[in-house]
PDB file of N, CA and C in Angstrom:
ATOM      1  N   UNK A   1      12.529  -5.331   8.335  1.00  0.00           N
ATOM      2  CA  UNK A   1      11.221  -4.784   8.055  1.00  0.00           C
ATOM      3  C   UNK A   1      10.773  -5.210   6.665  1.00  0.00           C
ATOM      4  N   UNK A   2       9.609  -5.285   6.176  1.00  0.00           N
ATOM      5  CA  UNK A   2       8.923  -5.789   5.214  1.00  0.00           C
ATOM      6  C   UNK A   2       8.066  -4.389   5.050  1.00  0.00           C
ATOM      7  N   UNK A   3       7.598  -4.414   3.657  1.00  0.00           N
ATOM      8  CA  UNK A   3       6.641  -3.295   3.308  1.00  0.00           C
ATOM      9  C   UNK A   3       5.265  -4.364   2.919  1.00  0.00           C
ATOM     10  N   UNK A   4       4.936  -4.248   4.038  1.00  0.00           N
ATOM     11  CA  UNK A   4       3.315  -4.410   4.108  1.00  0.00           C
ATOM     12  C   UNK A   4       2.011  -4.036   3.739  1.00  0.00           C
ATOM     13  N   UNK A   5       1.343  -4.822   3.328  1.00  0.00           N
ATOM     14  CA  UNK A   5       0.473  -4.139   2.428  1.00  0.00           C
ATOM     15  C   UNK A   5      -1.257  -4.467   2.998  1.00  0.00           C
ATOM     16  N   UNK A   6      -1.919  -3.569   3.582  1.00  0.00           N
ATOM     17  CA  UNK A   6      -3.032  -3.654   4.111  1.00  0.00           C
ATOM     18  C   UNK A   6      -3.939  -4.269   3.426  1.00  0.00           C
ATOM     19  N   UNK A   7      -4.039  -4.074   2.317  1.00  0.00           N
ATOM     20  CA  UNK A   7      -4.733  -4.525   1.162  1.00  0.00           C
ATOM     21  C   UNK A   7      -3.940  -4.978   0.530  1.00  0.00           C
ATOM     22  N   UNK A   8      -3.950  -6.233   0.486  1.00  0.00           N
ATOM     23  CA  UNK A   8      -3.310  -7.179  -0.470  1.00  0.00           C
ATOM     24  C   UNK A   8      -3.366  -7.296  -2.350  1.00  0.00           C
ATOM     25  N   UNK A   9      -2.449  -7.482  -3.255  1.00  0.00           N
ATOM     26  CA  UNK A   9      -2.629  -7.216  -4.056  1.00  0.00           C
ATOM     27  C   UNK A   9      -3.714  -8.040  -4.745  1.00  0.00           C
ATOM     28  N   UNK A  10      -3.980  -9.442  -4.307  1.00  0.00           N
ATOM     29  CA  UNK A  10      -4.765 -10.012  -5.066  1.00  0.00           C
ATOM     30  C   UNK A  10      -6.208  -9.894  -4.475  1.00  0.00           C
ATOM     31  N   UNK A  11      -6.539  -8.702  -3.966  1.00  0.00           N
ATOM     32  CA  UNK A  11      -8.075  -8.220  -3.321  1.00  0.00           C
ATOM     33  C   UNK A  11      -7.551  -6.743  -4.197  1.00  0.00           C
ATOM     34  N   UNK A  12      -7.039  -6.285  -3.826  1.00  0.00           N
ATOM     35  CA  UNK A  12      -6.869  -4.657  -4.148  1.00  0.00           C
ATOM     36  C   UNK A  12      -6.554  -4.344  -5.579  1.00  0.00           C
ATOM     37  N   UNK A  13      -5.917  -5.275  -5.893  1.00  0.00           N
ATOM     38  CA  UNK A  13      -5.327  -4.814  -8.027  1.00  0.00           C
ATOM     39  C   UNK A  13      -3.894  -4.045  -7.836  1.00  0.00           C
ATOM     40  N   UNK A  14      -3.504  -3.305  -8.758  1.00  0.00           N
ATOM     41  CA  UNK A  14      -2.327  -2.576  -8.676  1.00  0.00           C
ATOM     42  C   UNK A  14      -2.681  -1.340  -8.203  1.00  0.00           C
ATOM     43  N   UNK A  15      -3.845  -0.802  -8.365  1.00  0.00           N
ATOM     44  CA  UNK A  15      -4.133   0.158  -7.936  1.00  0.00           C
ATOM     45  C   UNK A  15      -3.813   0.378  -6.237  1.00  0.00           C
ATOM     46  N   UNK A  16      -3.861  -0.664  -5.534  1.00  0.00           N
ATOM     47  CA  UNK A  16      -3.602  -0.191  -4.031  1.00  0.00           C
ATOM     48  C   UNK A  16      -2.211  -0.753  -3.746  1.00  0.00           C
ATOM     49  N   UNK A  17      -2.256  -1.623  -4.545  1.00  0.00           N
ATOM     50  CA  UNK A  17      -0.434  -2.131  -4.489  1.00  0.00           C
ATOM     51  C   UNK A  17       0.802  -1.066  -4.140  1.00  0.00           C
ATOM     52  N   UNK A  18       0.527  -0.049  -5.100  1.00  0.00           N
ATOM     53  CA  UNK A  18       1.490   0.514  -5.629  1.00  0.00           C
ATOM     54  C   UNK A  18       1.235   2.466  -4.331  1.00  0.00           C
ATOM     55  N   UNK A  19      -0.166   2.281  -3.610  1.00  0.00           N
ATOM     56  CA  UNK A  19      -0.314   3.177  -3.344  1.00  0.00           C
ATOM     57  C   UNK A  19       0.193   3.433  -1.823  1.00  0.00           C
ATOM     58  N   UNK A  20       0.976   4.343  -1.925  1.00  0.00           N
ATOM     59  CA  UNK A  20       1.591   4.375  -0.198  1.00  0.00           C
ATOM     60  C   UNK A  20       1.134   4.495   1.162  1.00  0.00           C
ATOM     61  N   UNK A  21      -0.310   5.025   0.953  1.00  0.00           N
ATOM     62  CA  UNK A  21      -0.997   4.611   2.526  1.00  0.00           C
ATOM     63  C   UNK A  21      -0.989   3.103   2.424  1.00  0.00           C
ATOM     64  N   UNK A  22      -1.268   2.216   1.716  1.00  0.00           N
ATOM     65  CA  UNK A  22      -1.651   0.993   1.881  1.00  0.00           C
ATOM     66  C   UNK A  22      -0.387  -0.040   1.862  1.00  0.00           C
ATOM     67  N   UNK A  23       0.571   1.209   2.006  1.00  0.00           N
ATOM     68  CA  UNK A  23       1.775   0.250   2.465  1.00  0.00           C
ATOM     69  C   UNK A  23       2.566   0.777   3.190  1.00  0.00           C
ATOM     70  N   UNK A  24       2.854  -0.294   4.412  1.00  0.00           N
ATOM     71  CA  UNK A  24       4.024   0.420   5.557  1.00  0.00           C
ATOM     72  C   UNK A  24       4.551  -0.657   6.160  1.00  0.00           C
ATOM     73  N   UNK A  25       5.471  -0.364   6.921  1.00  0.00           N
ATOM     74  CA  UNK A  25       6.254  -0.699   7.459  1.00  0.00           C
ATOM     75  C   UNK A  25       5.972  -1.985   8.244  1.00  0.00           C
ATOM     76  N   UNK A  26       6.403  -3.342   8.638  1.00  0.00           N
ATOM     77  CA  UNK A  26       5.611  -4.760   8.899  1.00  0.00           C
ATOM     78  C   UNK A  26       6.954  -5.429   9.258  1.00  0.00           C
ATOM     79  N   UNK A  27       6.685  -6.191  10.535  1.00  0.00           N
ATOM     80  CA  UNK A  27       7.560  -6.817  10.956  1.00  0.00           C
ATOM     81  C   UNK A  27       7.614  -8.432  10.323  1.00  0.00           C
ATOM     82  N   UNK A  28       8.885  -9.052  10.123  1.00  0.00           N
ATOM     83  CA  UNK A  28       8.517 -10.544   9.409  1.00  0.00           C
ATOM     84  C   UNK A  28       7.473 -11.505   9.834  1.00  0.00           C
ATOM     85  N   UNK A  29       7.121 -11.248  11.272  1.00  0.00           N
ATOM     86  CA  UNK A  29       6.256 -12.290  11.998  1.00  0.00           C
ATOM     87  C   UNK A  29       5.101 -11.591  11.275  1.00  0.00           C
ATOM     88  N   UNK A  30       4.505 -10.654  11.540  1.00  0.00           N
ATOM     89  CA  UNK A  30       2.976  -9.847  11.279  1.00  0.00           C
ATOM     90  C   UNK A  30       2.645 -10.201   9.742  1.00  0.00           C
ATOM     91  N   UNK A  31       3.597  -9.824   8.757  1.00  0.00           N
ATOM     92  CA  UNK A  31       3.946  -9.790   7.609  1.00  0.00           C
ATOM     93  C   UNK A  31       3.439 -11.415   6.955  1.00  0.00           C
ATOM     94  N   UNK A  32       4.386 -11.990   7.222  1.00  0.00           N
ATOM     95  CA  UNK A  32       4.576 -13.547   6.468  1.00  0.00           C
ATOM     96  C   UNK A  32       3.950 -14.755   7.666  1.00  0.00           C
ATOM     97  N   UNK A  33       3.794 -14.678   8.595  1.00  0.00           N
ATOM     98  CA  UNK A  33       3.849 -15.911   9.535  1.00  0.00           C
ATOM     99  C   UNK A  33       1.961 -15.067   9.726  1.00  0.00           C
ATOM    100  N   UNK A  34       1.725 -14.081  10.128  1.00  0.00           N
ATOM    101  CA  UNK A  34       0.361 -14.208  10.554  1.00  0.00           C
ATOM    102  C   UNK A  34      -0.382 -13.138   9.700  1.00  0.00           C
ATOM    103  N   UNK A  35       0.053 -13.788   8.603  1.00  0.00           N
ATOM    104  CA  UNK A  35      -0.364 -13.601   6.469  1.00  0.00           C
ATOM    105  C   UNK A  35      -0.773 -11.785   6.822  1.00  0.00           C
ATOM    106  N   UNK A  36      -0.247 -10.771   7.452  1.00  0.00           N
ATOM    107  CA  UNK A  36      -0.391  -9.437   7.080  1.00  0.00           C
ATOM    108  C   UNK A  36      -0.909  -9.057   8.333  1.00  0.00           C
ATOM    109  N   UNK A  37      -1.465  -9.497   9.487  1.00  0.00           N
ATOM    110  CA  UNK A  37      -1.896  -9.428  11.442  1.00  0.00           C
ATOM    111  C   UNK A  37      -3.069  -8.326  10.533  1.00  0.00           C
ATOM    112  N   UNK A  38      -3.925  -8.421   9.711  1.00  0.00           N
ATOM    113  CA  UNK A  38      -5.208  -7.732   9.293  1.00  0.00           C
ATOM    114  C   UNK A  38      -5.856  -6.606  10.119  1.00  0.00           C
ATOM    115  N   UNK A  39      -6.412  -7.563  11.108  1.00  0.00           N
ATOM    116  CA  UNK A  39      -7.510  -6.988  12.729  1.00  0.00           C
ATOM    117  C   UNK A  39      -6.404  -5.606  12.779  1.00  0.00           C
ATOM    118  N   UNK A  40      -5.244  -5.613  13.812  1.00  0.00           N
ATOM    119  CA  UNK A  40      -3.657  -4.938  14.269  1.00  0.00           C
ATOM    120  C   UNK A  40      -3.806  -3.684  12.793  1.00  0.00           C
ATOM    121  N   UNK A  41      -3.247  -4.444  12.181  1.00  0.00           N
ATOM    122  CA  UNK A  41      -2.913  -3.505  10.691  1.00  0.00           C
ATOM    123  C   UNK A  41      -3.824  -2.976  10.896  1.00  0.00           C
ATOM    124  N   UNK A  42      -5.496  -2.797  10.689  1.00  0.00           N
ATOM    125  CA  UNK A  42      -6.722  -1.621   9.978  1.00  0.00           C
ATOM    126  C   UNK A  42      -6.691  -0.346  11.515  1.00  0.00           C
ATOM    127  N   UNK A  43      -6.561  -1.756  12.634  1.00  0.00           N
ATOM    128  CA  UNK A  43      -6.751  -0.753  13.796  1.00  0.00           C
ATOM    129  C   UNK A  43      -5.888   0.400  13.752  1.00  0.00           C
ATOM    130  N   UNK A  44      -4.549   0.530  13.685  1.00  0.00           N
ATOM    131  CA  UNK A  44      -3.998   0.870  13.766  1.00  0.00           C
ATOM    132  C   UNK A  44      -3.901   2.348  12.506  1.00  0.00           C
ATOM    133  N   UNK A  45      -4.478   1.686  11.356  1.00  0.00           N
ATOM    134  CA  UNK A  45      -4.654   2.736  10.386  1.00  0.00           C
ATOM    135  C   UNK A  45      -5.630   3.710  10.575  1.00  0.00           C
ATOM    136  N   UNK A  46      -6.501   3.294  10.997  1.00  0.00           N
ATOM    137  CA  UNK A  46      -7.675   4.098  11.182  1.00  0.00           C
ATOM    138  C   UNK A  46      -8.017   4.723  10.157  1.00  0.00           C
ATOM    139  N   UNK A  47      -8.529   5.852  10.551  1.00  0.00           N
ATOM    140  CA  UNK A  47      -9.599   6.246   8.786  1.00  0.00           C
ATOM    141  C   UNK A  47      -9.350   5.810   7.458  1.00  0.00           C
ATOM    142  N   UNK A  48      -7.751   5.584   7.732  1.00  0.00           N
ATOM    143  CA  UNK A  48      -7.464   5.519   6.325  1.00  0.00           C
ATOM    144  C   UNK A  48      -7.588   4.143   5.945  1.00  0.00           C
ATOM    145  N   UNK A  49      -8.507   3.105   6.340  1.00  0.00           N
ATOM    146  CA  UNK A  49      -8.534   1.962   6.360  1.00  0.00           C
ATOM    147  C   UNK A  49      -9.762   2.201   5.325  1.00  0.00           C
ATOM    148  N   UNK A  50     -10.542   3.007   6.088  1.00  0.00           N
ATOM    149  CA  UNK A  50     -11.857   3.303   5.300  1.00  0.00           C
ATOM    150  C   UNK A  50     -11.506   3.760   4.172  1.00  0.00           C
ATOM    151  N   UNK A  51     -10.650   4.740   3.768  1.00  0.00           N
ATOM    152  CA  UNK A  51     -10.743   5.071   2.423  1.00  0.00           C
ATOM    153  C   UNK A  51      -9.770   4.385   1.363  1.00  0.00           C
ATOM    154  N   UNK A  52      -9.235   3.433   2.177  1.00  0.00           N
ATOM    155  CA  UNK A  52      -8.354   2.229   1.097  1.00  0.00           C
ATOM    156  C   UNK A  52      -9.721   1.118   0.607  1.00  0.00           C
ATOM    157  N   UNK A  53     -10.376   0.683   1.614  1.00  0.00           N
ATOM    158  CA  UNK A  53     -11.440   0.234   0.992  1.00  0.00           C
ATOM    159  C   UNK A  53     -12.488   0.358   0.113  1.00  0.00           C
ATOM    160  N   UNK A  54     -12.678   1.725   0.189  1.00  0.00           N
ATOM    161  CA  UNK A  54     -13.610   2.488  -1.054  1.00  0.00           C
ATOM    162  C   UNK A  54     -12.473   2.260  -2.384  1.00  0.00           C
ATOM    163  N   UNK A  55     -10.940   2.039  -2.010  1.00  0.00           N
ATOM    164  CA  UNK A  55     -10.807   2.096  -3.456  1.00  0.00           C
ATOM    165  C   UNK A  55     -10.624   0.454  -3.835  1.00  0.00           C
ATOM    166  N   UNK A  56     -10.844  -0.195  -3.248  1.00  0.00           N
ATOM    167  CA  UNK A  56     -10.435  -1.639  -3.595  1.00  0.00           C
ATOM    168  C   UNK A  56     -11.899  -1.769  -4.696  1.00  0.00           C
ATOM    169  N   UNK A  57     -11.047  -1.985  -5.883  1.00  0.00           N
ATOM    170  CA  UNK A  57     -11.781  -3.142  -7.247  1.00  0.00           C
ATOM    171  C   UNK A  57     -11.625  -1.737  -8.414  1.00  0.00           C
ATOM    172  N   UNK A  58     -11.057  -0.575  -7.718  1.00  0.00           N
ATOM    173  CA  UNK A  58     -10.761   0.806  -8.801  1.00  0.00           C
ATOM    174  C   UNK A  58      -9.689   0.759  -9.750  1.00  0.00           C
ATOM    175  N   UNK A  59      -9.393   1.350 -10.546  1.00  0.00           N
ATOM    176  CA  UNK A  59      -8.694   1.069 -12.029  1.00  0.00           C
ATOM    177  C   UNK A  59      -7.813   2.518 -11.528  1.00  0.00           C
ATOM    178  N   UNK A  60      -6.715   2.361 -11.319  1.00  0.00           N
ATOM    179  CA  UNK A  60      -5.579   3.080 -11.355  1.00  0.00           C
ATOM    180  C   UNK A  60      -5.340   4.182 -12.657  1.00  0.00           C
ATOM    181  N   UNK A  61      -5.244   5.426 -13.076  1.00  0.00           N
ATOM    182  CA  UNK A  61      -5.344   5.847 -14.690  1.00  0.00           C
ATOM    183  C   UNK A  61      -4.103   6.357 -14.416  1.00  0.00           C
ATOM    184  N   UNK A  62      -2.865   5.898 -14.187  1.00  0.00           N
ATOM    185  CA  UNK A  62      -1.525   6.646 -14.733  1.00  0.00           C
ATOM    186  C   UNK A  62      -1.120   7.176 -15.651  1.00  0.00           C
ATOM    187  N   UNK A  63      -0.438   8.048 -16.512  1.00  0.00           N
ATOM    188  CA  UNK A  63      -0.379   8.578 -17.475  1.00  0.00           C
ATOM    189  C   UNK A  63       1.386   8.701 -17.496  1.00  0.00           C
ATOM    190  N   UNK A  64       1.651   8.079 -18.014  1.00  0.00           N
ATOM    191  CA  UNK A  64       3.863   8.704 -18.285  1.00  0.00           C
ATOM    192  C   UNK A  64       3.997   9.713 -17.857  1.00  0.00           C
ATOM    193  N   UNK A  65       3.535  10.673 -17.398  1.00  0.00           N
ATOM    194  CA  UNK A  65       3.797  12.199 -16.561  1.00  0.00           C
ATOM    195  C   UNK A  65       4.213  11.603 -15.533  1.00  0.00           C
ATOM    196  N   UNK A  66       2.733  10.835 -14.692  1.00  0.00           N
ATOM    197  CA  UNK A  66       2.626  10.131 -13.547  1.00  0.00           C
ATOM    198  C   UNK A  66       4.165   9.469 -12.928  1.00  0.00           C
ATOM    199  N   UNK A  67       4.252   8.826 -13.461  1.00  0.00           N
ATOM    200  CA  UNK A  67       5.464   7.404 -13.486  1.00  0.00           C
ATOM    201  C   UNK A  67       6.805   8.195 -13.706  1.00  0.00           C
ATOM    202  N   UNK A  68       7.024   9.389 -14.236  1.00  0.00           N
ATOM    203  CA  UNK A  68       7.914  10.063 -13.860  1.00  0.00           C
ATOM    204  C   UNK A  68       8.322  11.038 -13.359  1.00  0.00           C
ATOM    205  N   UNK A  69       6.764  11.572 -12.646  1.00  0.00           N
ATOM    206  CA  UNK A  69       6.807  12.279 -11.368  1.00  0.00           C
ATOM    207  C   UNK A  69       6.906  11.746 -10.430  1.00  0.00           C
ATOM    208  N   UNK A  70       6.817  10.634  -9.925  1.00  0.00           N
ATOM    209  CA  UNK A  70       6.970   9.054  -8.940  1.00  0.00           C
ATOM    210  C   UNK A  70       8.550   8.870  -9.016  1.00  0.00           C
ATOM    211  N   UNK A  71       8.792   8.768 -10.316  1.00  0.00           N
ATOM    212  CA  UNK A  71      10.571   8.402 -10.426  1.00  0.00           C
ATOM    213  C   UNK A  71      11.378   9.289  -9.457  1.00  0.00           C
ATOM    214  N   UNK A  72      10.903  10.207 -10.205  1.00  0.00           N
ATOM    215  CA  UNK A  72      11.685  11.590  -9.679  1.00  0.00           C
ATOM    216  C   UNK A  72      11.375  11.902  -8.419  1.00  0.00           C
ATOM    217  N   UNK A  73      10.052  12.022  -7.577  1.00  0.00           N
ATOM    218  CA  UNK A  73      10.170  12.074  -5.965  1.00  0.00           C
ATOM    219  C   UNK A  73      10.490  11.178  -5.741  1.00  0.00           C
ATOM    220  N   UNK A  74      10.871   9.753  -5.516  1.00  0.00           N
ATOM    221  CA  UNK A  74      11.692   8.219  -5.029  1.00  0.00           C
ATOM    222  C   UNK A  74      13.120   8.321  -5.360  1.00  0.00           C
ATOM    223  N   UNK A  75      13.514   8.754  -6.207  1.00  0.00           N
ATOM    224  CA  UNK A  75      15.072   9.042  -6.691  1.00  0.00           C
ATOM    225  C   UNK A  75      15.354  10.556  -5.666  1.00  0.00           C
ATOM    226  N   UNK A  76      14.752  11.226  -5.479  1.00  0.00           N
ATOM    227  CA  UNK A  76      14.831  12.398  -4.572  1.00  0.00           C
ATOM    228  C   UNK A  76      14.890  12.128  -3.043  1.00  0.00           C
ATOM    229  N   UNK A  77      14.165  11.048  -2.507  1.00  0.00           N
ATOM    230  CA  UNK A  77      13.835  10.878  -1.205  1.00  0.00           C
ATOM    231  C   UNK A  77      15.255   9.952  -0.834  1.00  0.00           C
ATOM    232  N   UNK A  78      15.905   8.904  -1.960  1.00  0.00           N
ATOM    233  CA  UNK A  78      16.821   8.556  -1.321  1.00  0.00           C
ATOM    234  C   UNK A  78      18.361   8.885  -1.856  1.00  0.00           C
ATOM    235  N   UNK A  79      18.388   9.840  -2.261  1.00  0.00           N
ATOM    236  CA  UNK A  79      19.366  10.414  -2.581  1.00  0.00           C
ATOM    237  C   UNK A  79      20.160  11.467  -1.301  1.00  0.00           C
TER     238      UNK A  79
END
């Protein structure tokens, strides 16, 4: 599996990069061979396709709280 990204980083910025609806789960073919299966991927997301797009070209405002409240639920989930 590959972590796939609906919005690609060089359309989206870091801001959707890093954001977890806009990334899931992608098989190597969908992924790399048919550059992300786009059409498949949004269908499949549904609404939330729409509101990844409202944020594409938005400025991410993290703050060091942020980034180690992130640490700490990701260090939690696979522990």
């Amino acid at each position: 599996m590959h972590a796939g990204h609906f919005i690609p980083k060089s359309v989206g910025g870091i801001t959707l990069y890093f954001n977890e609806e806009n990334v899931n789960a992608q098989c190597y073919n969908c992924n790399i061979n048919l550059g992300g299966n786009q059409y498949v991927y949004g269908k499949n997301l549904g609404k939330k396709a729409e509101k990844l797009y409202k944020l594409k070209g938005t400025i991410a405002k993290w703050t060091e709280e942020d980034y180690i409240k992130k640490t700490a639920f990701y260090t939690n989930e696979i522990s």
